[in-house]
C-alpha atoms as a PDB file:
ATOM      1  CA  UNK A   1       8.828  -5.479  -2.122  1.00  0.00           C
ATOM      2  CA  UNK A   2       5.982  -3.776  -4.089  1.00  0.00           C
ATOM      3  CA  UNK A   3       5.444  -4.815  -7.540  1.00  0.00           C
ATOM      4  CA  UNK A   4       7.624  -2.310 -10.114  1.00  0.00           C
ATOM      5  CA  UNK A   5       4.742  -1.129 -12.260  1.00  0.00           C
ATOM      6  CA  UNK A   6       5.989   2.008 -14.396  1.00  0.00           C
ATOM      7  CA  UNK A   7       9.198   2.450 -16.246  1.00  0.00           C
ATOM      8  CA  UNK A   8      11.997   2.960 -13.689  1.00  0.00           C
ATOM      9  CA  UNK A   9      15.484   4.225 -13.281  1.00  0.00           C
ATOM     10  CA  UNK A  10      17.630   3.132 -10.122  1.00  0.00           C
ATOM     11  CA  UNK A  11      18.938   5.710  -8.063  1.00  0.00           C
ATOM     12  CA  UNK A  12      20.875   6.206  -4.745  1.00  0.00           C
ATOM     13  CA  UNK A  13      19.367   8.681  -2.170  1.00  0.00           C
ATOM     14  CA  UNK A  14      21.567  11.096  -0.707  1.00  0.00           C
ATOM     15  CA  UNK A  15      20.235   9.684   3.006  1.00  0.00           C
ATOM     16  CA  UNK A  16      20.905   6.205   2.181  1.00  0.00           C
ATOM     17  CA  UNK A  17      23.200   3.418   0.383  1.00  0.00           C
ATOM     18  CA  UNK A  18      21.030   1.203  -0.884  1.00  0.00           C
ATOM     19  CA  UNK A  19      19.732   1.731  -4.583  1.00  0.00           C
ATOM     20  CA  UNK A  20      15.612   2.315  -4.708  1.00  0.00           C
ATOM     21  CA  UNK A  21      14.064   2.029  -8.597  1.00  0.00           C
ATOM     22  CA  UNK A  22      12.503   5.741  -9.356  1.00  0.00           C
ATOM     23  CA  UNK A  23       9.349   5.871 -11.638  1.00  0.00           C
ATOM     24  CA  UNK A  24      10.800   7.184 -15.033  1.00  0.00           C
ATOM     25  CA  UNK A  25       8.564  10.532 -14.700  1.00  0.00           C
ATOM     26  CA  UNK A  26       8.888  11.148 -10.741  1.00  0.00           C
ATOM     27  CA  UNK A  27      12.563  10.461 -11.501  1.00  0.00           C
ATOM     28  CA  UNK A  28      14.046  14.375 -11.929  1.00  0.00           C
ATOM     29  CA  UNK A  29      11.402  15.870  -9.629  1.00  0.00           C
ATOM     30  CA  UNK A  30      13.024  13.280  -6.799  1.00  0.00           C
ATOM     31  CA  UNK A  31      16.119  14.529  -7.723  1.00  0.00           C
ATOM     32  CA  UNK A  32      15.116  18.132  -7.084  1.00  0.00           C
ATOM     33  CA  UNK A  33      14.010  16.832  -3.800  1.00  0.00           C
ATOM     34  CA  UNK A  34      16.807  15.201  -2.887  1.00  0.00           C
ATOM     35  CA  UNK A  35      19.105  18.259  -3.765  1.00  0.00           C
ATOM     36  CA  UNK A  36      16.897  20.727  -1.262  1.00  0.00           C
ATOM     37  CA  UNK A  37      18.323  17.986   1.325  1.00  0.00           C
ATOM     38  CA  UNK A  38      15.085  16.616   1.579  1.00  0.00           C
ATOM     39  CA  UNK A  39      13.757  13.074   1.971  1.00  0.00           C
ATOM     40  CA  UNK A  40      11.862  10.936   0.117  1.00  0.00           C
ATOM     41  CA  UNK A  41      10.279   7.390   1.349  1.00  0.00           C
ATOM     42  CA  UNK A  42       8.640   6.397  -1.924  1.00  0.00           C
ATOM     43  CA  UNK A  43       6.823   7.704  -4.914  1.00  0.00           C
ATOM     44  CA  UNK A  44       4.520   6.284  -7.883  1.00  0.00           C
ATOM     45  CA  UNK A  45       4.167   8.793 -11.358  1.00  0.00           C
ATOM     46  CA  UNK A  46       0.297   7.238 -11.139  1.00  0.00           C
ATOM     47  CA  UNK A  47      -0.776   6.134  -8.249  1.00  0.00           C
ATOM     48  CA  UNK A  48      -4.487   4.849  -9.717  1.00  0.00           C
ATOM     49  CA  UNK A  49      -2.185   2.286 -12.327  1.00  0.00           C
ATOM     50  CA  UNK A  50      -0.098   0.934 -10.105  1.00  0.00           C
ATOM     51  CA  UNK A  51      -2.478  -0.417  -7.782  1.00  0.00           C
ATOM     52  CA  UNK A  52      -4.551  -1.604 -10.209  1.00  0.00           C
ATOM     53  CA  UNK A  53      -1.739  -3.596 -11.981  1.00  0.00           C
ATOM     54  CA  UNK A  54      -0.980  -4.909  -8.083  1.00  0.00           C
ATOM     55  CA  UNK A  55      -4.295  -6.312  -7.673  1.00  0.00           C
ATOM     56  CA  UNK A  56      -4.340  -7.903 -11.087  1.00  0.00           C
ATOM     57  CA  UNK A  57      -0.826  -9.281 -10.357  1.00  0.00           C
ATOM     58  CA  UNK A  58      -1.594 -11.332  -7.139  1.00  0.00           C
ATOM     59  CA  UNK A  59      -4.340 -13.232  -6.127  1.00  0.00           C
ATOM     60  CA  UNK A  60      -7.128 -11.987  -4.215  1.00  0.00           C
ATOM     61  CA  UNK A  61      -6.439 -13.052  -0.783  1.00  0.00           C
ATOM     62  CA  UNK A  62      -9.993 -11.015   0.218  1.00  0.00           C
ATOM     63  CA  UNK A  63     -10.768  -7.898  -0.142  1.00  0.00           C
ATOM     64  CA  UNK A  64      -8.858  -5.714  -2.295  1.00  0.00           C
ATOM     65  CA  UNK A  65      -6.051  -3.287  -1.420  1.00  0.00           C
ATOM     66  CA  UNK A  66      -8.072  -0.170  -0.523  1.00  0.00           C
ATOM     67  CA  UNK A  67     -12.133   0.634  -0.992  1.00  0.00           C
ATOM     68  CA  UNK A  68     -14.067   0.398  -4.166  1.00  0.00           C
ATOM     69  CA  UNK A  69     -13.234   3.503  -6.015  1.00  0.00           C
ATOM     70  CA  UNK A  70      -9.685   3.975  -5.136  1.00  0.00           C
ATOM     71  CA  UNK A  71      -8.404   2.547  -8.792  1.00  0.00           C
ATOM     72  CA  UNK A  72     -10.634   4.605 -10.949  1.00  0.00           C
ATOM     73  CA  UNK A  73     -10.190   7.599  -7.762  1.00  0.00           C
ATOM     74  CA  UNK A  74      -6.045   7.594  -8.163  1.00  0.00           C
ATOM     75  CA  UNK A  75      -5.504   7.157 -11.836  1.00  0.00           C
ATOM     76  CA  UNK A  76      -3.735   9.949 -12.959  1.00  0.00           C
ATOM     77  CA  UNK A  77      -2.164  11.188  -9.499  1.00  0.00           C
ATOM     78  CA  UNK A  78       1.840  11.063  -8.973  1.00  0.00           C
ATOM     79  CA  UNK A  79       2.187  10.047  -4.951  1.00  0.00           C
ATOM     80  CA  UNK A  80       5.189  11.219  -2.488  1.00  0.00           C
ATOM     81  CA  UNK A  81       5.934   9.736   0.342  1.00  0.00           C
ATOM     82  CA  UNK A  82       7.783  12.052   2.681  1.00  0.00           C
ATOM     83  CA  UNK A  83       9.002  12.506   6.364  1.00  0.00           C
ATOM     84  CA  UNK A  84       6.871  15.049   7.990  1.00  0.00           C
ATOM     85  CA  UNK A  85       9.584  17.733   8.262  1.00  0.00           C
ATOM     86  CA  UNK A  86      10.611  17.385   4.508  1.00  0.00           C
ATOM     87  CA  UNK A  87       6.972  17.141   3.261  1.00  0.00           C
ATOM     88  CA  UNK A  88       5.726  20.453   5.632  1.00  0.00           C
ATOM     89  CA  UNK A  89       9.232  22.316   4.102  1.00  0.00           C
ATOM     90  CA  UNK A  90       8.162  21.355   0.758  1.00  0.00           C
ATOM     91  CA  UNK A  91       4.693  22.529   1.409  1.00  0.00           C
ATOM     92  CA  UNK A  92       5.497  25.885   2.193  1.00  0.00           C
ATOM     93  CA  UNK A  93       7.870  26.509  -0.219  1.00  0.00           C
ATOM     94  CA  UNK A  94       4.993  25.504  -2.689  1.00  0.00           C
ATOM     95  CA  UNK A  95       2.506  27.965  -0.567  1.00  0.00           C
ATOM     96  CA  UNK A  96       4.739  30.983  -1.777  1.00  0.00           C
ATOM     97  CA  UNK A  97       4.561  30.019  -5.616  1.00  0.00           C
ATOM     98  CA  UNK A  98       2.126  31.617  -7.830  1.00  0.00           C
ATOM     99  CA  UNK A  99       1.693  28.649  -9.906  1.00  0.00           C
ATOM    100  CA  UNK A 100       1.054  26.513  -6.626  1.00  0.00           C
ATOM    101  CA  UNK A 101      -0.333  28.403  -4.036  1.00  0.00           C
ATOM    102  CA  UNK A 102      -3.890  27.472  -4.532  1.00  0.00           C
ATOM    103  CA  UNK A 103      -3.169  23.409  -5.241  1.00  0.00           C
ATOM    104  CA  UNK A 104      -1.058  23.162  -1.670  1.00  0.00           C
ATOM    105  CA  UNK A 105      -3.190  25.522   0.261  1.00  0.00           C
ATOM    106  CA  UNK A 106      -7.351  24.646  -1.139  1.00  0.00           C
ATOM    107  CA  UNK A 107      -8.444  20.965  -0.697  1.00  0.00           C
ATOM    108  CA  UNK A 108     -10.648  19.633  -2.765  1.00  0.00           C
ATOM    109  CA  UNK A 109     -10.789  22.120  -5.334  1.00  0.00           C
ATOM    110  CA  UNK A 110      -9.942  20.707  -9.354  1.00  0.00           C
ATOM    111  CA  UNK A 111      -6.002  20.241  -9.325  1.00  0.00           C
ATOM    112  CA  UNK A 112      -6.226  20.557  -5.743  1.00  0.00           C
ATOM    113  CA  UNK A 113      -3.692  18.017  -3.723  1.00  0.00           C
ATOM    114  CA  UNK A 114      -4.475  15.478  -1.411  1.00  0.00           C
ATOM    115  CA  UNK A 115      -2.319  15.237   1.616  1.00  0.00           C
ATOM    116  CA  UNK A 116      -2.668  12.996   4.403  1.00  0.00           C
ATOM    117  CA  UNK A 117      -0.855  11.905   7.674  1.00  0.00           C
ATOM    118  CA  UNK A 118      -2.200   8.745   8.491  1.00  0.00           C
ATOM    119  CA  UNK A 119      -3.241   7.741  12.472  1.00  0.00           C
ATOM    120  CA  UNK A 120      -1.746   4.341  13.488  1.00  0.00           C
ATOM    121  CA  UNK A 121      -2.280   1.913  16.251  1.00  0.00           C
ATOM    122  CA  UNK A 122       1.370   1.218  17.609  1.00  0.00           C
ATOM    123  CA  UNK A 123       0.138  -1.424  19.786  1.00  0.00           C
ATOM    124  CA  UNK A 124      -0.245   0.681  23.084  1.00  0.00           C
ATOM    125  CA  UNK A 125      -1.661   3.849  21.638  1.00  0.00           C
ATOM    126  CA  UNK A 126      -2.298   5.829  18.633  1.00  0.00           C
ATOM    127  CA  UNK A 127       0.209   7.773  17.131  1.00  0.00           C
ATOM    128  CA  UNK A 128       0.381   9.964  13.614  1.00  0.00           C
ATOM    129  CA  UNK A 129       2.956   7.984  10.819  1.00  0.00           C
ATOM    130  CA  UNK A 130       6.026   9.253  10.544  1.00  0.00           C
ATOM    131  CA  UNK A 131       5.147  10.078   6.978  1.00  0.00           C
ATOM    132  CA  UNK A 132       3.079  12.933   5.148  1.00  0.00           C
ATOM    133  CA  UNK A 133       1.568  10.672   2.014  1.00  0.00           C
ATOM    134  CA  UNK A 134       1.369  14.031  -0.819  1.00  0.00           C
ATOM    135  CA  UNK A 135      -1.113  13.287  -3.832  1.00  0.00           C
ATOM    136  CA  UNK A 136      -0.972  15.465  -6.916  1.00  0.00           C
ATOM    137  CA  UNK A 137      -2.283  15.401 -10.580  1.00  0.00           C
ATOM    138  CA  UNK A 138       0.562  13.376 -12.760  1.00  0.00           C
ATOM    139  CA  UNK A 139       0.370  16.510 -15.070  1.00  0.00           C
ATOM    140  CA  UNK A 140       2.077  18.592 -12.700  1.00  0.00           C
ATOM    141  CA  UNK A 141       4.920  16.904 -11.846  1.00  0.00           C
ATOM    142  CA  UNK A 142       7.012  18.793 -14.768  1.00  0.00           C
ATOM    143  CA  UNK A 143       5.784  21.847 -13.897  1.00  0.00           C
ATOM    144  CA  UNK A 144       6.323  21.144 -10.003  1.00  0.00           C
ATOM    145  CA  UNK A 145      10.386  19.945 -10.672  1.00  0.00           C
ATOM    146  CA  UNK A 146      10.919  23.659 -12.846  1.00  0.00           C
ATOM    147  CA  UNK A 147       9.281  25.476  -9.516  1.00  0.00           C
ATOM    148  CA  UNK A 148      11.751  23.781  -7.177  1.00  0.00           C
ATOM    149  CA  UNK A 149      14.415  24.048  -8.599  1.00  0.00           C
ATOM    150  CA  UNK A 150      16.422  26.918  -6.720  1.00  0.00           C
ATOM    151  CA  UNK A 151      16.965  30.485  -8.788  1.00  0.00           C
ATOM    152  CA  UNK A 152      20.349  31.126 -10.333  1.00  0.00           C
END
């Protein structure tokens, strides 16, 4: 299990029965998710901390988790971890939002997001992960929760 780094709040997913610890900031954004009936895998409010409290945490066992850079690279982005069908719905919706529109839809531009699908080795042939890995600046997560959450 991954090392807890940020305050947390333990919730139960709606797609499972077994209680997962939510970062404290990430925690009513998840539960937005969650109510759209989609799925999370796992989320981090700042993806640069928590790996570097990991690596100071453990001993080095060679080289560190990820490239030089990564730390200083991820501090202050909020990570979702998301089935592909979820994470592409989520996407969209995010596509048609004023606020949002140019984050989801223009990479590498300042505020931009980051959103990967890695390509694994299954042992026979390659394959894409069942997951869409979605990297955002931390200081949108409140303002991504109030644009999810569905219109009265």
């Amino acid at each position: 299990m991954a090392l807890q780094v940020h305050p947390s709040t333990t919730l139960v997913p709606p797609h499972q029965e077994e209680a997962v610890l939510i970062d404290n900031a990430m925690v009513d954004l998840v539960r937005v998710i969650w109510a759209r009936r989609w799925q999370t895998a796992a989320c981090c409010q700042d993806t640069g901390e928590a790996v570097e409290a990991e690596r100071n945490a453990v001993e080095p066992v060679g080289e560190p988790t990820g490239n030089a850079g990564f730390i200083e690279y991820y501090r202050g982005w909020a990570w979702l971890k998301m089935p592909h069908g979820g994470a592409l719905a989520l996407l969209s919706d995010l596509a048609t939002d004023d606020q949002f529109r140019e984050f989801v839809t223009t990479r590498w531009a300042q505020g931009s997001w980051r959103l990967h699908t890695p390509v694994v080795w299954t042992g026979e042939r390659f394959t894409t992960a069942a997951f869409v890995q979605i990297y955002f600046p931390s200081n949108q997560i409140v303002a991504l929760t109030k644009a999810l959450i569905p219109d009265e």
